[in-house]
C-alpha atoms as a PDB file:
ATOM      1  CA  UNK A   1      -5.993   6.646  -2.395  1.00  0.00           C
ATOM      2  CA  UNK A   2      -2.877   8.831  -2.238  1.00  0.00           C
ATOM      3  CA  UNK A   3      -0.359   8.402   0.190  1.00  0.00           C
ATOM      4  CA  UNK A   4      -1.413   9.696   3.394  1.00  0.00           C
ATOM      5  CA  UNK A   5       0.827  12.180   5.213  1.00  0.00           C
ATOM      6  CA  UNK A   6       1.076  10.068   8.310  1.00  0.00           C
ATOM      7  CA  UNK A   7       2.834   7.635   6.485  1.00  0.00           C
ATOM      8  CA  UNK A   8       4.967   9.555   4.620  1.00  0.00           C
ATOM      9  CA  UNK A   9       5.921  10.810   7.728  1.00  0.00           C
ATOM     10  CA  UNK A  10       6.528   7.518   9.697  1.00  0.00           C
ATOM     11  CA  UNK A  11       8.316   5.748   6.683  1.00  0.00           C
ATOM     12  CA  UNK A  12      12.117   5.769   7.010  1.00  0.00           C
ATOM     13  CA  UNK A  13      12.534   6.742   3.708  1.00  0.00           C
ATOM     14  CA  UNK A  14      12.578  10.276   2.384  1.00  0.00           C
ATOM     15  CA  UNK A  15       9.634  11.048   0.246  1.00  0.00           C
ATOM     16  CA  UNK A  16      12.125  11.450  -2.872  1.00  0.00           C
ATOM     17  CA  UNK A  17      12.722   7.431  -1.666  1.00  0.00           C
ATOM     18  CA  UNK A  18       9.283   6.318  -1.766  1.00  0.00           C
ATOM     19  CA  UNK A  19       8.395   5.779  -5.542  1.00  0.00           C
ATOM     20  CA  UNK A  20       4.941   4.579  -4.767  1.00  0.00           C
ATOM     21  CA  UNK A  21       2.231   7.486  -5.274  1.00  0.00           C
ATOM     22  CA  UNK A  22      -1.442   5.444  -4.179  1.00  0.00           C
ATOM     23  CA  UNK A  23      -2.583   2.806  -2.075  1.00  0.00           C
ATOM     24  CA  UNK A  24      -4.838   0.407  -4.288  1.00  0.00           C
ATOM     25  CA  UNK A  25      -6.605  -1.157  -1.976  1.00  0.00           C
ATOM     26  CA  UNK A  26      -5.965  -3.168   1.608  1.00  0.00           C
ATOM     27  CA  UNK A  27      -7.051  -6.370   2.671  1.00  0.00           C
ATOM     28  CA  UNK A  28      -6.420  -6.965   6.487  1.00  0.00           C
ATOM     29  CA  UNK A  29      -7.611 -10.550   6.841  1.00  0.00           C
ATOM     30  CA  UNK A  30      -4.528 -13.501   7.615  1.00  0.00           C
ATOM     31  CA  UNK A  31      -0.921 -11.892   6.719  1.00  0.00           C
ATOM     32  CA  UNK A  32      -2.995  -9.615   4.695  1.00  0.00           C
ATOM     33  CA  UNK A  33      -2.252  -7.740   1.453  1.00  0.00           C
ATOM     34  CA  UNK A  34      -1.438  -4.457  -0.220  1.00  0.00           C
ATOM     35  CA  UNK A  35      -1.257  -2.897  -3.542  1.00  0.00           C
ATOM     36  CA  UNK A  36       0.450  -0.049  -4.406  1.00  0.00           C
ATOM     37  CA  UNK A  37       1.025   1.784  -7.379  1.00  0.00           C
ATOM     38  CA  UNK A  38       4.483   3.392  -8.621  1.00  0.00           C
ATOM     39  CA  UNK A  39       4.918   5.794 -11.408  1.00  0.00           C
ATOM     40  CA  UNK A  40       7.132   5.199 -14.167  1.00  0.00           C
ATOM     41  CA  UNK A  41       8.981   8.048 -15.492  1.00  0.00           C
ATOM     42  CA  UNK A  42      13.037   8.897 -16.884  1.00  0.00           C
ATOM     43  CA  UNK A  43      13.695  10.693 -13.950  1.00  0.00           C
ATOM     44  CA  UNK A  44      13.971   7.645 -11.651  1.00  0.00           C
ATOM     45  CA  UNK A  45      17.513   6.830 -10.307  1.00  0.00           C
ATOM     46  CA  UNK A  46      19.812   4.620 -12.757  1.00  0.00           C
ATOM     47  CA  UNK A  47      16.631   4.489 -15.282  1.00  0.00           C
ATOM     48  CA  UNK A  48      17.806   8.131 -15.429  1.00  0.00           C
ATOM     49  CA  UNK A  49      21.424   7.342 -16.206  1.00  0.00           C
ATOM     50  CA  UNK A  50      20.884   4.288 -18.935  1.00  0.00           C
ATOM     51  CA  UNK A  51      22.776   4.681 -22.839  1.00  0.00           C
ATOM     52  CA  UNK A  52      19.698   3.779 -24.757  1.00  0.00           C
ATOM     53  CA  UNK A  53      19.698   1.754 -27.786  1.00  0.00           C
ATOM     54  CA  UNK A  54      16.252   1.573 -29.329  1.00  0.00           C
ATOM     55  CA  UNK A  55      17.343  -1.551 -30.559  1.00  0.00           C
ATOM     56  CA  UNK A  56      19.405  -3.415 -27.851  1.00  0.00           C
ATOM     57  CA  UNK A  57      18.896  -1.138 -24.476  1.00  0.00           C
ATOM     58  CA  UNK A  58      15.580   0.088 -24.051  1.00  0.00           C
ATOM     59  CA  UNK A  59      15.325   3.141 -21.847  1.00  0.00           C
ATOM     60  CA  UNK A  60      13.203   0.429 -18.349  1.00  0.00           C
ATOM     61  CA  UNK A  61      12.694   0.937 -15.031  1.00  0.00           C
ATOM     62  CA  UNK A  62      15.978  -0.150 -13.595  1.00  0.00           C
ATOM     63  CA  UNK A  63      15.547  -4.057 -11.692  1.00  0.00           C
ATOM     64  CA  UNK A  64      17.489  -2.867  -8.523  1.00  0.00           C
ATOM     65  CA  UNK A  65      14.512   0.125  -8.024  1.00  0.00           C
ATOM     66  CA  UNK A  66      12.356  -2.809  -8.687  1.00  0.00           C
ATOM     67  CA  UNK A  67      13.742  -4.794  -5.660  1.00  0.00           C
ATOM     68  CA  UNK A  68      13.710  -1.277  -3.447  1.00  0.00           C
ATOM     69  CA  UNK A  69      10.293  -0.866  -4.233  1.00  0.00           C
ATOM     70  CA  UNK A  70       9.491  -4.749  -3.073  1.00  0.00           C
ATOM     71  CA  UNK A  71      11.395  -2.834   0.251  1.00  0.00           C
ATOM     72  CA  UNK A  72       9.223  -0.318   0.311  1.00  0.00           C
ATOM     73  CA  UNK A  73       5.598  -2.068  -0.420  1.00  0.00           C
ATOM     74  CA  UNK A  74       6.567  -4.092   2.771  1.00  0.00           C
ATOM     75  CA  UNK A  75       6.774  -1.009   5.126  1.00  0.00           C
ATOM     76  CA  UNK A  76       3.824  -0.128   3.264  1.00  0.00           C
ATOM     77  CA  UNK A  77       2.187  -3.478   4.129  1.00  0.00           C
ATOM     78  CA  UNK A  78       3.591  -3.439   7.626  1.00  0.00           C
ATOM     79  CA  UNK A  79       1.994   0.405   8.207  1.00  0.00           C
ATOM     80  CA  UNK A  80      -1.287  -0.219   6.322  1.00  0.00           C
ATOM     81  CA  UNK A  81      -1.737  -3.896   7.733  1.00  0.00           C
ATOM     82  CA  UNK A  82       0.156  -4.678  10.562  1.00  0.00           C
ATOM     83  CA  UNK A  83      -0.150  -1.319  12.679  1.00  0.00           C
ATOM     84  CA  UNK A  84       3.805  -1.029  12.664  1.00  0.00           C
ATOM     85  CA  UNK A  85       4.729   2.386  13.254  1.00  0.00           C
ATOM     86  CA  UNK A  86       8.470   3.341  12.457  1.00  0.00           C
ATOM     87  CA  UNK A  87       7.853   6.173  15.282  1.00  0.00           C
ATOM     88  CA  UNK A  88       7.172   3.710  17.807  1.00  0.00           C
ATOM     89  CA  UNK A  89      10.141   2.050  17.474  1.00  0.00           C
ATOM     90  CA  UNK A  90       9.284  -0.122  14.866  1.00  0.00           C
ATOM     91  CA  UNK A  91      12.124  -0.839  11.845  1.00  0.00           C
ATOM     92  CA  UNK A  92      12.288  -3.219   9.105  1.00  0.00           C
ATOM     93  CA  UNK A  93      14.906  -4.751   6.916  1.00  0.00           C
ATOM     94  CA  UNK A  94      14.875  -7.423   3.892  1.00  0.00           C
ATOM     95  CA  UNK A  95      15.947 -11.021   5.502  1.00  0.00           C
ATOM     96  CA  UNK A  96      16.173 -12.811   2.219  1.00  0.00           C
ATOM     97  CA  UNK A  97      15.053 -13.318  -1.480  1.00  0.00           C
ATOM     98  CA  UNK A  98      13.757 -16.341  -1.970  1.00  0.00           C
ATOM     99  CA  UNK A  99      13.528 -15.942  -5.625  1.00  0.00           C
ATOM    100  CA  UNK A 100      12.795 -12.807  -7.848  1.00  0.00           C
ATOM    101  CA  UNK A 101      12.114 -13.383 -11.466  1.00  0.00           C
ATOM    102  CA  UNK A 102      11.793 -10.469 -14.106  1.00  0.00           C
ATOM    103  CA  UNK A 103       9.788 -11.413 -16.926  1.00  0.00           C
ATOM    104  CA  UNK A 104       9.578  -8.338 -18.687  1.00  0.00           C
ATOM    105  CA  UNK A 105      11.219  -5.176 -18.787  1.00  0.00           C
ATOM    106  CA  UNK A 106       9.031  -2.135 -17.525  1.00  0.00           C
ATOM    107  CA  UNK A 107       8.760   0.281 -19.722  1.00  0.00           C
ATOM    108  CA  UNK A 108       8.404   4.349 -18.519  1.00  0.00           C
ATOM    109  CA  UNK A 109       5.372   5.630 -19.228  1.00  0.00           C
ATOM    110  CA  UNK A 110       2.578   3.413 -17.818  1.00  0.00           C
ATOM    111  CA  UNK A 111       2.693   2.712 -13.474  1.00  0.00           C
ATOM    112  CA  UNK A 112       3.168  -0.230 -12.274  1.00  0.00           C
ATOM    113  CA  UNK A 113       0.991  -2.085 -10.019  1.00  0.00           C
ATOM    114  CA  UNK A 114       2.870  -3.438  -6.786  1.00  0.00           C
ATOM    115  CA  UNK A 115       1.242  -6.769  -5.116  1.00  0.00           C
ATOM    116  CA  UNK A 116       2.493  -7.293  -1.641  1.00  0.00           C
ATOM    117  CA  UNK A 117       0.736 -10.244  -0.081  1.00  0.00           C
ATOM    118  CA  UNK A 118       1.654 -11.382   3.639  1.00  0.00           C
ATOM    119  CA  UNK A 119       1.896 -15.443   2.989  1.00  0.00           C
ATOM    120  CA  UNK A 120       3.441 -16.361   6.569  1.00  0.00           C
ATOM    121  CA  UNK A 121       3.272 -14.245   9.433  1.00  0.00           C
ATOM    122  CA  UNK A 122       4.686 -15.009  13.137  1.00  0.00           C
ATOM    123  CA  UNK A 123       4.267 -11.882  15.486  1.00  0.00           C
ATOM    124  CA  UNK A 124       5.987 -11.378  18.724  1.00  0.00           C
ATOM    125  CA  UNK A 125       5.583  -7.960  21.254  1.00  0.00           C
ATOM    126  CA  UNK A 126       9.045  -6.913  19.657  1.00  0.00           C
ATOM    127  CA  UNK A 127       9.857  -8.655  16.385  1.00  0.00           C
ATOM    128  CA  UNK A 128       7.249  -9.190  13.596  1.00  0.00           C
ATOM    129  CA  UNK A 129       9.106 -11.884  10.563  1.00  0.00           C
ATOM    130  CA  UNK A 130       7.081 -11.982   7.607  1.00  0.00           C
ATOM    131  CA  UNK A 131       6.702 -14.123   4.382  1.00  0.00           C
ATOM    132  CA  UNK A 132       5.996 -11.930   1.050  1.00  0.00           C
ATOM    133  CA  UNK A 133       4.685 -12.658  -2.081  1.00  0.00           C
ATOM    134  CA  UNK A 134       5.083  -9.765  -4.808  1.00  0.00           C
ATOM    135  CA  UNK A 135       3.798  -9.717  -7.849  1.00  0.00           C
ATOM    136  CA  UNK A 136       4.343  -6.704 -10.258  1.00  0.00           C
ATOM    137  CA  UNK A 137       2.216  -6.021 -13.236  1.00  0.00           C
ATOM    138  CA  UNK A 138       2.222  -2.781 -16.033  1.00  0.00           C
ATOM    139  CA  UNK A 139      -0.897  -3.086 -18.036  1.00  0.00           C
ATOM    140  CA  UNK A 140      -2.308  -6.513 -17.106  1.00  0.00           C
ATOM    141  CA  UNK A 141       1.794  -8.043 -17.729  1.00  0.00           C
ATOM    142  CA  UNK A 142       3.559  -9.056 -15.013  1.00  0.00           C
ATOM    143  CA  UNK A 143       6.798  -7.722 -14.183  1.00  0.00           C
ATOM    144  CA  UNK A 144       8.338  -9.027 -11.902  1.00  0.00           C
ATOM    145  CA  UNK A 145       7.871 -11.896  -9.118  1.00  0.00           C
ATOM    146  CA  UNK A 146       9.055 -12.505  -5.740  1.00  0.00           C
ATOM    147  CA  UNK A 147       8.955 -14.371  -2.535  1.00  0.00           C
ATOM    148  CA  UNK A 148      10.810 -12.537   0.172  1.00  0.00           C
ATOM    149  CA  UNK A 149      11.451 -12.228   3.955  1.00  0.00           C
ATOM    150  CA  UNK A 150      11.777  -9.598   6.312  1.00  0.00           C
ATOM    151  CA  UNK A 151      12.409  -8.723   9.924  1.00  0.00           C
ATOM    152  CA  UNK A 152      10.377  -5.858  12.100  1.00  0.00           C
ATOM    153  CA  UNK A 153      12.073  -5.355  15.044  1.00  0.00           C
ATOM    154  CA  UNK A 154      11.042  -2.840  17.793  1.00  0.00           C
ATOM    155  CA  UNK A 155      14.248  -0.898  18.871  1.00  0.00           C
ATOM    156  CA  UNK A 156      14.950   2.053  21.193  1.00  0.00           C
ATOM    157  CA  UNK A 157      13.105   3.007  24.414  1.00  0.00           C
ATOM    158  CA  UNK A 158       9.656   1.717  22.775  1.00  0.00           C
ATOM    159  CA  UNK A 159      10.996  -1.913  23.054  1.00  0.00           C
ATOM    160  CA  UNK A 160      12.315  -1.899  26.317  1.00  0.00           C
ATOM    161  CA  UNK A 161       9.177  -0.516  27.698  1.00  0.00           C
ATOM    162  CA  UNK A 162       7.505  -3.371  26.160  1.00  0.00           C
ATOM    163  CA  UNK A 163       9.894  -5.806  27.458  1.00  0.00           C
ATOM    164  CA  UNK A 164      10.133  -4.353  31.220  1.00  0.00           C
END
C-alpha cells in the first residue's frame, strides 16, 4: 500500500526525507515486522553527487541513505506496529549498531525491499527500546544487513500526563 497521509504527517521527517514509497505488508504478532519499499533513482542525496567510473565507481545508492532508511523503517515499524504516534509525544532515535554489513552495492533503477523485524521489545508508559533486525534486498539479493537499537521516548506535555 502507499504511504498513508497520516503517517506522512506524524513522521518527523519531511516527506522529501522519507525515501520509502509503500508499505509491503505488516505483521503485528511479538516485536512484530515491517517491510517497506524505497525507490532507487540518481536524484537521491550523495547518490546524486558521486564521479562515476563505469569501471571502478558505479553510480549506487549511497550506504549512509542506506543506514537513514534503517532510521526511517523503524518509525515506520514503531507507527505501523507499535501505535507510536510522533504527535502524541512520541520520538525516536538510533541507540546503537550492532553490526551493519553491505554485501552488495545497490544499484538505481530497481527498489529496494526494506525488512524491519522487532527481535526484542521492552515497553514502558513512556519509553519503548527496541531490538531490530534489517535485512535489505534488490531483486531477491540482499543488500545490506543489520541489527540495531533504538529508543522511543514520550516527551512534552503527553508524557507528563502519563506520568502524573
Amino acid at each position: 500500500m502507499p504511504l498513508d497521509a497520516d503517517f506522512v504527517a506524524d513522521c518527523p521527517y519531511a516527506p522529501e526525507g522519507l525515501f520509502i514509497d509503500h508499505i509491503v505488508s505488516v505483521d503485528r504478532e511479538g516485536a512484530g515486522k515491517l517491510v517497506a519499499r524505497a525507490p532507487t533513482h540518481e536524484g537521491l542525496p550523495l547518490t546524486s553527487a558521486q564521479r562515476v567510473h563505469p569501471e571502478r565507481h558505479p553510480r549506487h545508492v549511497a550506504g549512509g541513505l542506506l543506514v537513514h532508511l534503517t532510521g526511517i523503517a523503524g518509525f515506520a515499524h514503531a507507527y505501523y506496529v507499535l501505535d507510536l504516534r510522533h504527535a502524541e509525544g512520541w520520538i525516536g532515535y538510533g541507540a546503537r549498531i550492532h553490526s551493519a554489513r553491505f554485501h552488495a552495492l545497490a544499484t538505481v533503477g530497481p527498489p529496494l525491499e526494506i525488512e524491519c523485524t522487532g527481535t526484542q521489545l521492552r515497553r514502558g508508559a513512556s519509553r519503548c527500546l527496541v531490538r531490530y533486525g534489517f535485512r535489505f534486498t534488490q531483486q531477491g539479493t540482499l543488500v545490506y544487513e543489520g541489527d540495531q537499537t533504538a529508543m522511543f521516548m514520550r516527551v512534552g506535555a503527553a508524557a507528563e500526563a502519563i506520568i502524573a
